[in-house]
PDB file of N, CA and C in Angstrom:
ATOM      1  N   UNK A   1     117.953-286.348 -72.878  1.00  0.00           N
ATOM      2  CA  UNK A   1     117.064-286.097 -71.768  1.00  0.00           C
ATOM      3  C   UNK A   1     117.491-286.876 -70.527  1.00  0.00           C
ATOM      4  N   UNK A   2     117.980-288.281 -70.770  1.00  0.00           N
ATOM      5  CA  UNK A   2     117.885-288.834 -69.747  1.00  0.00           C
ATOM      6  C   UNK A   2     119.906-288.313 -68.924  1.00  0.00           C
ATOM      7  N   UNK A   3     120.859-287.990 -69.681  1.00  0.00           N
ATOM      8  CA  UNK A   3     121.850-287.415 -69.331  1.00  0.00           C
ATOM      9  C   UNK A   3     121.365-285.811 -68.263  1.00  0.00           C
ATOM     10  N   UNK A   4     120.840-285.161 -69.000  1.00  0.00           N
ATOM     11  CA  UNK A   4     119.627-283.837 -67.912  1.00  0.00           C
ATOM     12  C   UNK A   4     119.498-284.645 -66.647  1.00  0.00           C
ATOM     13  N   UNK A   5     118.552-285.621 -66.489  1.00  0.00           N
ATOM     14  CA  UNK A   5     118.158-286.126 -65.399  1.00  0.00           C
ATOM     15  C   UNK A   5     119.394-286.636 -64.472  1.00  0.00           C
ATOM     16  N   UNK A   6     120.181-287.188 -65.306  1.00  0.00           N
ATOM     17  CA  UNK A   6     121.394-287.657 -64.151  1.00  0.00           C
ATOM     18  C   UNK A   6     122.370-286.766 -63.615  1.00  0.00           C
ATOM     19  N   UNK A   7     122.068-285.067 -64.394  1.00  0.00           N
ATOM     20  CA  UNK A   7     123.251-284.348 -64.478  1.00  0.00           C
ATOM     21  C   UNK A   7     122.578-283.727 -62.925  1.00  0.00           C
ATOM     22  N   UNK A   8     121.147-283.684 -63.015  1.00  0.00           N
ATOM     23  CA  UNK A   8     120.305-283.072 -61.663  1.00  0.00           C
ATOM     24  C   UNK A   8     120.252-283.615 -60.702  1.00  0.00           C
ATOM     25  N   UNK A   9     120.835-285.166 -60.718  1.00  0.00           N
ATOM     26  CA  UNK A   9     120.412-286.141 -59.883  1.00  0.00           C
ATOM     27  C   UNK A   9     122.113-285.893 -58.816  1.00  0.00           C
ATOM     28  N   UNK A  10     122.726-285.890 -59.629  1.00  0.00           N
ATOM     29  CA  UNK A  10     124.546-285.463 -59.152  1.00  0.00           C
ATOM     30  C   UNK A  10     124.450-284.538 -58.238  1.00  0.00           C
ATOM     31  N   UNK A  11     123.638-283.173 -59.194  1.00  0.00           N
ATOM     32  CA  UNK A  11     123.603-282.056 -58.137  1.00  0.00           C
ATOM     33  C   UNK A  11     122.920-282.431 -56.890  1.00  0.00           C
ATOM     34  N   UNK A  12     121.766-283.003 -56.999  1.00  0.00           N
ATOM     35  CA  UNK A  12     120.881-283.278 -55.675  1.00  0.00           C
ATOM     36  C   UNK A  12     121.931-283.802 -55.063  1.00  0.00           C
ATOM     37  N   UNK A  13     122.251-285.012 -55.167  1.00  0.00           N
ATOM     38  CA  UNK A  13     122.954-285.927 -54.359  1.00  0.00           C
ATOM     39  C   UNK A  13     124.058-284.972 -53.802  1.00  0.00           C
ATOM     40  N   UNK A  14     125.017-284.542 -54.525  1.00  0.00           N
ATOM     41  CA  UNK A  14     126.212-283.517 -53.791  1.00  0.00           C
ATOM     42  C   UNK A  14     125.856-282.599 -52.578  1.00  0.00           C
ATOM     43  N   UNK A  15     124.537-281.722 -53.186  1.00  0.00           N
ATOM     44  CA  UNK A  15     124.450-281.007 -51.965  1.00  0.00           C
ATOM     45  C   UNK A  15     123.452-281.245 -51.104  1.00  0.00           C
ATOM     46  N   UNK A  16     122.834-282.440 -51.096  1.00  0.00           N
ATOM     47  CA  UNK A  16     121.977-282.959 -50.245  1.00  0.00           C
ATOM     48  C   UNK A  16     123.107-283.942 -49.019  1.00  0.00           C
ATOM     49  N   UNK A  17     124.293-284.381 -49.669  1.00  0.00           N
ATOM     50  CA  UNK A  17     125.507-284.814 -48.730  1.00  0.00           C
ATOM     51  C   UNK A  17     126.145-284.187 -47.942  1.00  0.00           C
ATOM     52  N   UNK A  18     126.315-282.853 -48.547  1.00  0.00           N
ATOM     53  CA  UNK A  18     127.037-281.932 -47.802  1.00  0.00           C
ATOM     54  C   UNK A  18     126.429-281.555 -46.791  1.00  0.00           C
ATOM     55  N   UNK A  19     124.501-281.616 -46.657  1.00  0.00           N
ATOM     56  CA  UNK A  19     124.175-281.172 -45.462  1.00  0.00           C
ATOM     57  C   UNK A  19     122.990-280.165 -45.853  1.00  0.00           C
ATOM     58  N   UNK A  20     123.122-279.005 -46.791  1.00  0.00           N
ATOM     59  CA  UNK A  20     122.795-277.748 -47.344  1.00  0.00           C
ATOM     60  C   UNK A  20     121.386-278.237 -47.686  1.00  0.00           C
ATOM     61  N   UNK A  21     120.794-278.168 -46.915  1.00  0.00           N
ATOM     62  CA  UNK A  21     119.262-278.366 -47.281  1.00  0.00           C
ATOM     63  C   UNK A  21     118.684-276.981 -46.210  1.00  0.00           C
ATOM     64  N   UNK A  22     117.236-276.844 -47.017  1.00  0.00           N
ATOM     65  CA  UNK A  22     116.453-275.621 -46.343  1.00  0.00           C
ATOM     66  C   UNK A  22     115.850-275.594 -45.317  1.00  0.00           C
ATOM     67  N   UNK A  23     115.561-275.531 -44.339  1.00  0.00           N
ATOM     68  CA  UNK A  23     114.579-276.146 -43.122  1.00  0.00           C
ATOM     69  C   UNK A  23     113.157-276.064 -43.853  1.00  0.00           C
ATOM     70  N   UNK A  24     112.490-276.842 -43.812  1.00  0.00           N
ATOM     71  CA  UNK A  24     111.157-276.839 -44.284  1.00  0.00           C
ATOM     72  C   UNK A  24     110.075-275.516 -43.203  1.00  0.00           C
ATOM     73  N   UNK A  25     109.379-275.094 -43.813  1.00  0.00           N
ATOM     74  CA  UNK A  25     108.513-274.407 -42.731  1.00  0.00           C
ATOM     75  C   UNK A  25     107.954-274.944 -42.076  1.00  0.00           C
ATOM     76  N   UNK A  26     106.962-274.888 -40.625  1.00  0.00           N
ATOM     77  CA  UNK A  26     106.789-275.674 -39.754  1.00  0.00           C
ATOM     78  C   UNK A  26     105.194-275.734 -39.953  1.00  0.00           C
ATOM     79  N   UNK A  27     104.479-274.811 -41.251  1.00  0.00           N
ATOM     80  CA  UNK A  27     103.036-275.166 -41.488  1.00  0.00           C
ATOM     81  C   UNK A  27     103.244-276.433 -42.237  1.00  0.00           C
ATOM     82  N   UNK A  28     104.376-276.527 -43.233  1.00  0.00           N
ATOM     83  CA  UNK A  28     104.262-277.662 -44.464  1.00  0.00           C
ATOM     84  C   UNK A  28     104.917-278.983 -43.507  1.00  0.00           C
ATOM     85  N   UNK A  29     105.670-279.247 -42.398  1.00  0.00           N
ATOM     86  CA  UNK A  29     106.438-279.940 -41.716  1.00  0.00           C
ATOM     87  C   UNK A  29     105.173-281.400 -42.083  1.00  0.00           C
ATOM     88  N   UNK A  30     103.955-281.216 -41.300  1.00  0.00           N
ATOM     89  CA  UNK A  30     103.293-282.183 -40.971  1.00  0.00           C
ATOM     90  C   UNK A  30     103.131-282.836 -42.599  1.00  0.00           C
ATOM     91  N   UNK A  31     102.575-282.075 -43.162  1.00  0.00           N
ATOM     92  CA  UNK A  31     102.499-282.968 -44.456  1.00  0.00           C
ATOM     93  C   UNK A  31     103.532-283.701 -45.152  1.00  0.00           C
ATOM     94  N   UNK A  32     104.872-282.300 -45.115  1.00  0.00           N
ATOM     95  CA  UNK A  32     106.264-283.270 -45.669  1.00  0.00           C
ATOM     96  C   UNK A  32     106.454-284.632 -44.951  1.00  0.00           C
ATOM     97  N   UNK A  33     105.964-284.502 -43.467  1.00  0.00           N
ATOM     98  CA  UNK A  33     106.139-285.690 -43.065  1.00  0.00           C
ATOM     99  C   UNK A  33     105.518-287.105 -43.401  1.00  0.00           C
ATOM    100  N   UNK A  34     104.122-286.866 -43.557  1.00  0.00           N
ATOM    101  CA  UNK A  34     103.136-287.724 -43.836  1.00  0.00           C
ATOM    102  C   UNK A  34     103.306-287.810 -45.413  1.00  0.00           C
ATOM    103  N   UNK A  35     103.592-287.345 -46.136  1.00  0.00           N
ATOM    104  CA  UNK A  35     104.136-287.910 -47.585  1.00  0.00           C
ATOM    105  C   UNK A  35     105.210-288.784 -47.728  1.00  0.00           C
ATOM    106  N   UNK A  36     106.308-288.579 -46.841  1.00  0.00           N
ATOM    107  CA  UNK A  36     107.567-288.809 -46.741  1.00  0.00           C
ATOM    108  C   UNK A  36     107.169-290.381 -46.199  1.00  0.00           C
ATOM    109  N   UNK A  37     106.667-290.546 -45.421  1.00  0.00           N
ATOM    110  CA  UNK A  37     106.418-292.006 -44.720  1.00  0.00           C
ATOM    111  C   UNK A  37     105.406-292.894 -46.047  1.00  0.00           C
ATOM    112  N   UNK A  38     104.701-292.015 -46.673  1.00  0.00           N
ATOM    113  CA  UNK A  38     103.947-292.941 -47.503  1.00  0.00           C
ATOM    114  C   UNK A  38     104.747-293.096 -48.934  1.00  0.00           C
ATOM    115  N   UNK A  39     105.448-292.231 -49.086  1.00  0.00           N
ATOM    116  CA  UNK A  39     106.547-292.646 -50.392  1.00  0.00           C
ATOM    117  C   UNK A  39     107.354-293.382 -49.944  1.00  0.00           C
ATOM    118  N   UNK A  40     108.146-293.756 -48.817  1.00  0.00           N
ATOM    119  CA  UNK A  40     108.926-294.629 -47.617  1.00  0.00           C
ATOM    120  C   UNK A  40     108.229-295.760 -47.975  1.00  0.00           C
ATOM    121  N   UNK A  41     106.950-296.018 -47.597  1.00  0.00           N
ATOM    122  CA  UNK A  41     106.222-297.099 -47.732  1.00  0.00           C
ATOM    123  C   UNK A  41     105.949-297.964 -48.719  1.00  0.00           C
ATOM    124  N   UNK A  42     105.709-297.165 -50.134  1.00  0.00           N
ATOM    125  CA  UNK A  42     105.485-297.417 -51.563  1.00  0.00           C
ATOM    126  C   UNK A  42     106.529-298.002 -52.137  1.00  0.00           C
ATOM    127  N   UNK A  43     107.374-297.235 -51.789  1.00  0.00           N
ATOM    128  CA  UNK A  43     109.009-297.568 -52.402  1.00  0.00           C
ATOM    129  C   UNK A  43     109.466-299.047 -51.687  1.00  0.00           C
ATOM    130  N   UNK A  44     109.087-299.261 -50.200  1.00  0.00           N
ATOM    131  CA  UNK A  44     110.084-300.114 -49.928  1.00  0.00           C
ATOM    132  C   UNK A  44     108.701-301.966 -50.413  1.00  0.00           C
ATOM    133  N   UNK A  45     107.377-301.223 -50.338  1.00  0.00           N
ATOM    134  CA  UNK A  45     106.276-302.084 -50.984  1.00  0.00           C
ATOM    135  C   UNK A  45     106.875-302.449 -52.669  1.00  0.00           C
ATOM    136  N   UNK A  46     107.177-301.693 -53.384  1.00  0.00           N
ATOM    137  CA  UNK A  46     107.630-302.024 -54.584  1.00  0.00           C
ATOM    138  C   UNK A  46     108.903-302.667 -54.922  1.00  0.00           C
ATOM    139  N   UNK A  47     109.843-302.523 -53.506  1.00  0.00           N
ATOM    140  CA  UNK A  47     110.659-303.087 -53.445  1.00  0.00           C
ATOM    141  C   UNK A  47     110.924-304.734 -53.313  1.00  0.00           C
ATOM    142  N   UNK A  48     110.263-305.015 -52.132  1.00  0.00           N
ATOM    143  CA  UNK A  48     109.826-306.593 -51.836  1.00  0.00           C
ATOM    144  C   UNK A  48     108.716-307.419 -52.809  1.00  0.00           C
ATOM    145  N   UNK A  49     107.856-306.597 -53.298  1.00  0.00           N
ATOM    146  CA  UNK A  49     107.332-307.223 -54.453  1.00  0.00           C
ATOM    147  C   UNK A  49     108.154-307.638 -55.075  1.00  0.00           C
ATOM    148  N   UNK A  50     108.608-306.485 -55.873  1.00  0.00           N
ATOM    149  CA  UNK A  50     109.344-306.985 -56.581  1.00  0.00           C
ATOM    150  C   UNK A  50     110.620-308.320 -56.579  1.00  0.00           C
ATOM    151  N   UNK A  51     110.933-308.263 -55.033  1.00  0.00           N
ATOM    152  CA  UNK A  51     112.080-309.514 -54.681  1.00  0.00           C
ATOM    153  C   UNK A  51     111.505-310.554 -54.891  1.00  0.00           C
ATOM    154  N   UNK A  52     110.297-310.937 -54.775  1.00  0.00           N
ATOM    155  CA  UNK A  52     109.463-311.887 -54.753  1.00  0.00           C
ATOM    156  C   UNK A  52     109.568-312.806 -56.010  1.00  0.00           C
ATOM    157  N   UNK A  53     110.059-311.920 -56.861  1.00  0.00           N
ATOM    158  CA  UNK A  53     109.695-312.638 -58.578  1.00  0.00           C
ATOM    159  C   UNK A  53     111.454-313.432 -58.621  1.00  0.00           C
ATOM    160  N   UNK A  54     111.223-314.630 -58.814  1.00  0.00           N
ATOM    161  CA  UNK A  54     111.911-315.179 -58.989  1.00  0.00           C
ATOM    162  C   UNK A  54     112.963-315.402 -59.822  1.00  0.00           C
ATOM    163  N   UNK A  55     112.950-314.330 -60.963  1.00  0.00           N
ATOM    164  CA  UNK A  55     113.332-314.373 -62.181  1.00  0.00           C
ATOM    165  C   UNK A  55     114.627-312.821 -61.780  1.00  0.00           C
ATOM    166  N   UNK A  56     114.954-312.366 -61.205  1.00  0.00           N
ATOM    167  CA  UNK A  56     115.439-311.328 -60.659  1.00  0.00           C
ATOM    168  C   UNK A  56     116.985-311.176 -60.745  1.00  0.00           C
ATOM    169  N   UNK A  57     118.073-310.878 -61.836  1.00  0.00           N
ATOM    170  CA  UNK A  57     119.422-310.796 -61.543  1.00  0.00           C
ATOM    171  C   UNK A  57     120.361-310.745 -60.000  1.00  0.00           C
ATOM    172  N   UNK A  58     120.835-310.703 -60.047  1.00  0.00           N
ATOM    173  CA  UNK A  58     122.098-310.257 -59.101  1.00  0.00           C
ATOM    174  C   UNK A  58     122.151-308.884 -59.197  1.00  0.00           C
ATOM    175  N   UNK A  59     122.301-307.952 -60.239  1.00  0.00           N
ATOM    176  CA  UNK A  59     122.031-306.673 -60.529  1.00  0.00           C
ATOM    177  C   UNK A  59     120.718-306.239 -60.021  1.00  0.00           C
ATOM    178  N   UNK A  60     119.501-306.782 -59.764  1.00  0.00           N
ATOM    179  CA  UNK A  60     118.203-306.727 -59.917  1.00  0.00           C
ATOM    180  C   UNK A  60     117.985-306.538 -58.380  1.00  0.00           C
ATOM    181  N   UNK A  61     118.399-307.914 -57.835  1.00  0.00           N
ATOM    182  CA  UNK A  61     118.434-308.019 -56.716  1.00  0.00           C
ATOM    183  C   UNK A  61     118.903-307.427 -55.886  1.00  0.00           C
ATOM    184  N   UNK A  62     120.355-306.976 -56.212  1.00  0.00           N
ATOM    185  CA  UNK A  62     120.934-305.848 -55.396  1.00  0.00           C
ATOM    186  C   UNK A  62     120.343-304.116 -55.502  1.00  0.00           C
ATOM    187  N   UNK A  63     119.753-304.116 -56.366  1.00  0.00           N
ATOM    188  CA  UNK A  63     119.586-302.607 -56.499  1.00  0.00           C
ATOM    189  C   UNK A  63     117.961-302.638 -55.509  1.00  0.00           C
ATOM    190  N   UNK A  64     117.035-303.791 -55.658  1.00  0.00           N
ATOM    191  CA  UNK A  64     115.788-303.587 -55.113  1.00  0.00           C
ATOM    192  C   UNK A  64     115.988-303.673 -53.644  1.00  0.00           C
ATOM    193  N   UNK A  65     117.104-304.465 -53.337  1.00  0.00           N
ATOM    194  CA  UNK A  65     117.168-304.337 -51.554  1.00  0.00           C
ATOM    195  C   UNK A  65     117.530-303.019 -51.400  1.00  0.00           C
ATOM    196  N   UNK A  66     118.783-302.451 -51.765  1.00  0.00           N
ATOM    197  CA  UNK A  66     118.741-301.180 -51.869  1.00  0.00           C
ATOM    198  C   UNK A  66     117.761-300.276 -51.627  1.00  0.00           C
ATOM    199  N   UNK A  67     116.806-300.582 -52.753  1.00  0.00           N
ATOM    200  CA  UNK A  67     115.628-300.084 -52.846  1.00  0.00           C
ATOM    201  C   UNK A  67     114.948-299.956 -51.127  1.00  0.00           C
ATOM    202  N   UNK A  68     114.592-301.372 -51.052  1.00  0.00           N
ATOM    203  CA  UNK A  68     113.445-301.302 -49.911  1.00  0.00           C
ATOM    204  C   UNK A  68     114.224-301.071 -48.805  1.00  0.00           C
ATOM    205  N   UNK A  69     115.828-301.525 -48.565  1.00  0.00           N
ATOM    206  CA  UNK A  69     116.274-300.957 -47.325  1.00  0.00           C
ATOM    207  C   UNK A  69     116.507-299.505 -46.950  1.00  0.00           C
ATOM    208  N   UNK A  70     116.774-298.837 -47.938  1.00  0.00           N
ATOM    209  CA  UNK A  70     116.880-297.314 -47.990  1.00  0.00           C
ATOM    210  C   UNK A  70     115.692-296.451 -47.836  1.00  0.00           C
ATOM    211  N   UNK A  71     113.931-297.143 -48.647  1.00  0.00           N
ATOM    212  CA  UNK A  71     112.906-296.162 -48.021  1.00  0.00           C
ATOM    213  C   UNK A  71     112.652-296.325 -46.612  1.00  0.00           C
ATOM    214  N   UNK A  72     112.716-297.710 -45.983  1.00  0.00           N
ATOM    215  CA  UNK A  72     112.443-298.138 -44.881  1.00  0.00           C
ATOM    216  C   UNK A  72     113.755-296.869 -43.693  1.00  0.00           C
ATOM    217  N   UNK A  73     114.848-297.541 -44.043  1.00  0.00           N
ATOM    218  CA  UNK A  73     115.650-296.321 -43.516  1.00  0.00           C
ATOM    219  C   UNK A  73     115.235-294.647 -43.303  1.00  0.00           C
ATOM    220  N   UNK A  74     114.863-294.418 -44.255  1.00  0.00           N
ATOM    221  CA  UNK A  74     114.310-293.088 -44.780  1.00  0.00           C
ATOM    222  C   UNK A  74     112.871-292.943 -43.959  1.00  0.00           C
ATOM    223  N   UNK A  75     112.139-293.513 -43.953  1.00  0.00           N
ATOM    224  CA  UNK A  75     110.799-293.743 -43.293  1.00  0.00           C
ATOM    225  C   UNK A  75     111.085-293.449 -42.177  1.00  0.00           C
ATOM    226  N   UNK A  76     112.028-294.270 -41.608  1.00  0.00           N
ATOM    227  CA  UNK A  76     112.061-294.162 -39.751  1.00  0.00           C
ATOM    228  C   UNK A  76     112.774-292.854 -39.593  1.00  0.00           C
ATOM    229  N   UNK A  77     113.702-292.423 -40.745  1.00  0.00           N
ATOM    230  CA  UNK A  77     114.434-291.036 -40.334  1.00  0.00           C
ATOM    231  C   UNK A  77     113.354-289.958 -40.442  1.00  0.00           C
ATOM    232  N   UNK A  78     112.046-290.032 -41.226  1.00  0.00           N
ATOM    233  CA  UNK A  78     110.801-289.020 -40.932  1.00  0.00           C
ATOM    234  C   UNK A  78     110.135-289.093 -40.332  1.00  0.00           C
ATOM    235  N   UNK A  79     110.154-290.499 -39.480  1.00  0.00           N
ATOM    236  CA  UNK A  79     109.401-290.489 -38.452  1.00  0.00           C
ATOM    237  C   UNK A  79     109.713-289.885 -36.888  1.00  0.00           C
ATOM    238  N   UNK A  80     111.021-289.892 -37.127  1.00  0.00           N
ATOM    239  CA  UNK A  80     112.002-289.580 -36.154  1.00  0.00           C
ATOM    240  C   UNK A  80     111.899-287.910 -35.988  1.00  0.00           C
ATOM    241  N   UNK A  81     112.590-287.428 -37.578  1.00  0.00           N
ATOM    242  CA  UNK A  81     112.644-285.969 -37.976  1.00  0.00           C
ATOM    243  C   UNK A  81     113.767-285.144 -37.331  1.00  0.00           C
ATOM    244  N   UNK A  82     113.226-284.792 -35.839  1.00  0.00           N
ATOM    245  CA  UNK A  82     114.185-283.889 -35.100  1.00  0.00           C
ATOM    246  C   UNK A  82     115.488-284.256 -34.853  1.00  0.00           C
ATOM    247  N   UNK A  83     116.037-283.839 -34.918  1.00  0.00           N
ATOM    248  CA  UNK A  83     117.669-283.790 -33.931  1.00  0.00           C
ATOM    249  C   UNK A  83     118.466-284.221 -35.154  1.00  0.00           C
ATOM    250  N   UNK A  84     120.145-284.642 -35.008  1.00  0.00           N
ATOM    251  CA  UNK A  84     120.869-285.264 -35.763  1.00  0.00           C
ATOM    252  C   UNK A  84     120.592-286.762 -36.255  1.00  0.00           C
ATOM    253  N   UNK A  85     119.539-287.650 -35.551  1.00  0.00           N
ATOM    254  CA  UNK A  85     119.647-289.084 -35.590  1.00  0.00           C
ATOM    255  C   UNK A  85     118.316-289.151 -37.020  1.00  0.00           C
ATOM    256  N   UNK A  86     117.381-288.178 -36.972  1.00  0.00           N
ATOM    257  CA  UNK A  86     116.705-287.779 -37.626  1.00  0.00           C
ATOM    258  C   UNK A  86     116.838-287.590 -39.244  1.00  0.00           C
ATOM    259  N   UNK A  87     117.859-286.798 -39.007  1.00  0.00           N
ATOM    260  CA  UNK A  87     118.878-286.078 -40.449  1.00  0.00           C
ATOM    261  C   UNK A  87     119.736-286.970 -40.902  1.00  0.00           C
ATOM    262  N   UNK A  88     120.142-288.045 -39.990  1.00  0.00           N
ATOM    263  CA  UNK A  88     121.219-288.928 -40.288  1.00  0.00           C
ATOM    264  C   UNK A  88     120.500-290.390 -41.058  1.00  0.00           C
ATOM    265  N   UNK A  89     119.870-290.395 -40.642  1.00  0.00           N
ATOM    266  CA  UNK A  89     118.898-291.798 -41.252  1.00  0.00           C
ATOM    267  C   UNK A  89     117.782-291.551 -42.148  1.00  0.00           C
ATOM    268  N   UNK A  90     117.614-289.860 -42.570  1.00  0.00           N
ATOM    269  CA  UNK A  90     117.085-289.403 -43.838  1.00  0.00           C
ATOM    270  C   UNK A  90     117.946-289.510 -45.052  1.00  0.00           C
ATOM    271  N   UNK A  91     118.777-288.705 -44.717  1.00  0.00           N
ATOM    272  CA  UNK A  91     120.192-288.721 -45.478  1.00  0.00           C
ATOM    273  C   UNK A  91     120.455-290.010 -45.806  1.00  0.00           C
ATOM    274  N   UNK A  92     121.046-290.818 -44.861  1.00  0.00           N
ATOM    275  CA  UNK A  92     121.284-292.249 -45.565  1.00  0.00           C
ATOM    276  C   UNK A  92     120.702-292.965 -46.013  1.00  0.00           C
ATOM    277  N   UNK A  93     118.832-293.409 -46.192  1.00  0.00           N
ATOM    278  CA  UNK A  93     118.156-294.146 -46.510  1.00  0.00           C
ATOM    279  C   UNK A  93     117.767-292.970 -47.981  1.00  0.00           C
ATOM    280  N   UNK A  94     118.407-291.952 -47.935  1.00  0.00           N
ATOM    281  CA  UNK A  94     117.780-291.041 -49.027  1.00  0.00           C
ATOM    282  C   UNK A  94     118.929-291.755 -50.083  1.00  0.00           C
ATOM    283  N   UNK A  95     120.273-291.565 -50.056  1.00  0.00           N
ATOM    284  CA  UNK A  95     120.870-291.849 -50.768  1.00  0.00           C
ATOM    285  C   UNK A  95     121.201-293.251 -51.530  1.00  0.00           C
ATOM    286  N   UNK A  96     120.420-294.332 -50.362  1.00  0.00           N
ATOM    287  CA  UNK A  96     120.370-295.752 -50.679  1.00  0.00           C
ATOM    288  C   UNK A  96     119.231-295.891 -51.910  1.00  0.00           C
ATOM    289  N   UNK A  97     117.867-295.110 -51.610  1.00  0.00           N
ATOM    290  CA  UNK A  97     117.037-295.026 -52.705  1.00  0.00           C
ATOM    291  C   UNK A  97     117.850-294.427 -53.886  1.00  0.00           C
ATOM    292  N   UNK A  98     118.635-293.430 -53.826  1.00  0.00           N
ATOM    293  CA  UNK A  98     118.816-292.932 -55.223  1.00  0.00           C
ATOM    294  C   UNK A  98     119.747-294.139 -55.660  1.00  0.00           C
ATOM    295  N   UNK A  99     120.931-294.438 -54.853  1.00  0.00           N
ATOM    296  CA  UNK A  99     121.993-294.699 -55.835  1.00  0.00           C
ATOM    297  C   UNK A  99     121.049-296.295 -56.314  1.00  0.00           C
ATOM    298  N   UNK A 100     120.071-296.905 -56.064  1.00  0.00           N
ATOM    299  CA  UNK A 100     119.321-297.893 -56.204  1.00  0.00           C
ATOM    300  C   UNK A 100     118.436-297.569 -57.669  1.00  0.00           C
ATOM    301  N   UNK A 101     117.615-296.658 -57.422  1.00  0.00           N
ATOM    302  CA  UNK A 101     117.423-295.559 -59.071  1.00  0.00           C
ATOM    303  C   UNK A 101     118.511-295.084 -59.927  1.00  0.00           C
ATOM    304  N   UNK A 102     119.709-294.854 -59.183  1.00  0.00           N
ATOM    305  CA  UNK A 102     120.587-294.676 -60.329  1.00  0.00           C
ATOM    306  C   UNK A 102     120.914-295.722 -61.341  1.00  0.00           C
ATOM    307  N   UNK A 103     121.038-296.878 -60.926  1.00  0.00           N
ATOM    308  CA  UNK A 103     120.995-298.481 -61.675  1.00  0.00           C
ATOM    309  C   UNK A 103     120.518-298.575 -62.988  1.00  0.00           C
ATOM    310  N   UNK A 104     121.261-298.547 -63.773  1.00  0.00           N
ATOM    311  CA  UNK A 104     119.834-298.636 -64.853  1.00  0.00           C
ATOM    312  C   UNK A 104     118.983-300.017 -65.112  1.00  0.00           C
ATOM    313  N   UNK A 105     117.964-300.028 -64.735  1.00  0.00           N
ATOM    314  CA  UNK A 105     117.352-301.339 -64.639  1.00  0.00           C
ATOM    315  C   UNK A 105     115.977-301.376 -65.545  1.00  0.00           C
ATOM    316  N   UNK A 106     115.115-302.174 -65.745  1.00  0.00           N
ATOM    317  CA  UNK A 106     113.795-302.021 -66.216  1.00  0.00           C
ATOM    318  C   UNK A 106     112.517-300.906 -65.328  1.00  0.00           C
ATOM    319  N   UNK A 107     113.320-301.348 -64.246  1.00  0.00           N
ATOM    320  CA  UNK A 107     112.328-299.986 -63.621  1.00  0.00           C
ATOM    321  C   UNK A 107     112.666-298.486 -63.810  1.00  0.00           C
ATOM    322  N   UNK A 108     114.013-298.480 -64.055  1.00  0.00           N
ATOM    323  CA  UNK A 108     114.817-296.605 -64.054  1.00  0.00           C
ATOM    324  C   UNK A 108     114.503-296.068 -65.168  1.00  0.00           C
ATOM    325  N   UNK A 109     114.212-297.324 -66.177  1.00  0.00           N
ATOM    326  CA  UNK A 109     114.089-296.733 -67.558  1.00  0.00           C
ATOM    327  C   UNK A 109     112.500-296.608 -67.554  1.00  0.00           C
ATOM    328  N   UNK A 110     111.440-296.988 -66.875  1.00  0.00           N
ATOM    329  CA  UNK A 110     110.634-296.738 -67.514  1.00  0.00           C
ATOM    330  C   UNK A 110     109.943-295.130 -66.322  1.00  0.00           C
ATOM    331  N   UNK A 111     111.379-294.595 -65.886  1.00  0.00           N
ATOM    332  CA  UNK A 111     110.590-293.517 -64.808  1.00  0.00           C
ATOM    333  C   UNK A 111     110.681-292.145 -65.975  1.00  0.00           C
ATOM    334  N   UNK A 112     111.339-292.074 -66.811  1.00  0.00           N
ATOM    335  CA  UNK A 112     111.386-291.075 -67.829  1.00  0.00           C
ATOM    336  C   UNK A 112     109.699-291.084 -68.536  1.00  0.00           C
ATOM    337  N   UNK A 113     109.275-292.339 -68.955  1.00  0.00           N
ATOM    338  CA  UNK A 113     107.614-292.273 -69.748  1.00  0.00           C
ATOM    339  C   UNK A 113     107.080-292.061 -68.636  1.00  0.00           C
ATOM    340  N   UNK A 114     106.993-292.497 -67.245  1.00  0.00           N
ATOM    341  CA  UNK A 114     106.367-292.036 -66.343  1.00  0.00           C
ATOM    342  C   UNK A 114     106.053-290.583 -65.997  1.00  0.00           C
ATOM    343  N   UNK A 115     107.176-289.832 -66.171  1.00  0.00           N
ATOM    344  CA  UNK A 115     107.422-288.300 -66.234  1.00  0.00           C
ATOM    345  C   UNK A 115     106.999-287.699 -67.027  1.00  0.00           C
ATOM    346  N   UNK A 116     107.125-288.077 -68.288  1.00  0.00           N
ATOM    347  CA  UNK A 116     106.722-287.353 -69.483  1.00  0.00           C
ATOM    348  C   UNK A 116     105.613-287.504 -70.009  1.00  0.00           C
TER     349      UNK A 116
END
């Protein structure tokens, strides 16, 4: 199961790099947006918590900055939205969150029971 998840996670990532994304419709825009900033928010909140704990690897540590620098990135690129500067700082704070979830850490493993 968890090989499935990484095999989908490849695909996302590939063609979410290349660019090939759908334009969202412009009724759902406002909400994608306003979700997008509060998962931005959550993520980069779970992130710094988490830095906080003192007990935290080098592995740990690097993947949670990751973490919180990439929703924060991501946040301002939906807040932004329009134009290339928009797309460019979605894209990159998008991919900082994943390859940060890609990690296998105590948190990646427990997003599968979360799912299921």
């Amino acid at each position: 199961m968890i090989f499935f998840a990484y095999a989908c996670l490849i695909v996302a990532v590939t063609k979410y790099s290349r660019g090939s994304s759908d334009p969202i419709p412009e009724r759902f825009e406002s909400l994608v947006r306003v979700l997008g900033v509060i998962a931005g928010s959550g993520f980069a909140a779970i992130g710094f918590l988490l830095l906080g704990n003192d007990e935290a690897t080098l592995l740990g540590t690097t993947a949670l900055v990751m973490l919180a620098c990439g929703s924060i990135v991501c946040a301002s690129g939906v807040v932004r939205w329009r134009g290339r500067a928009g797309f460019g700082l979605r894209r990159a704070g998008g991919l900082l969150v994943v390859a940060a979830l890609a990690v296998p850490t105590t948190l990646t493993l427990l997003l599968p029971t979360l799912a299921g």
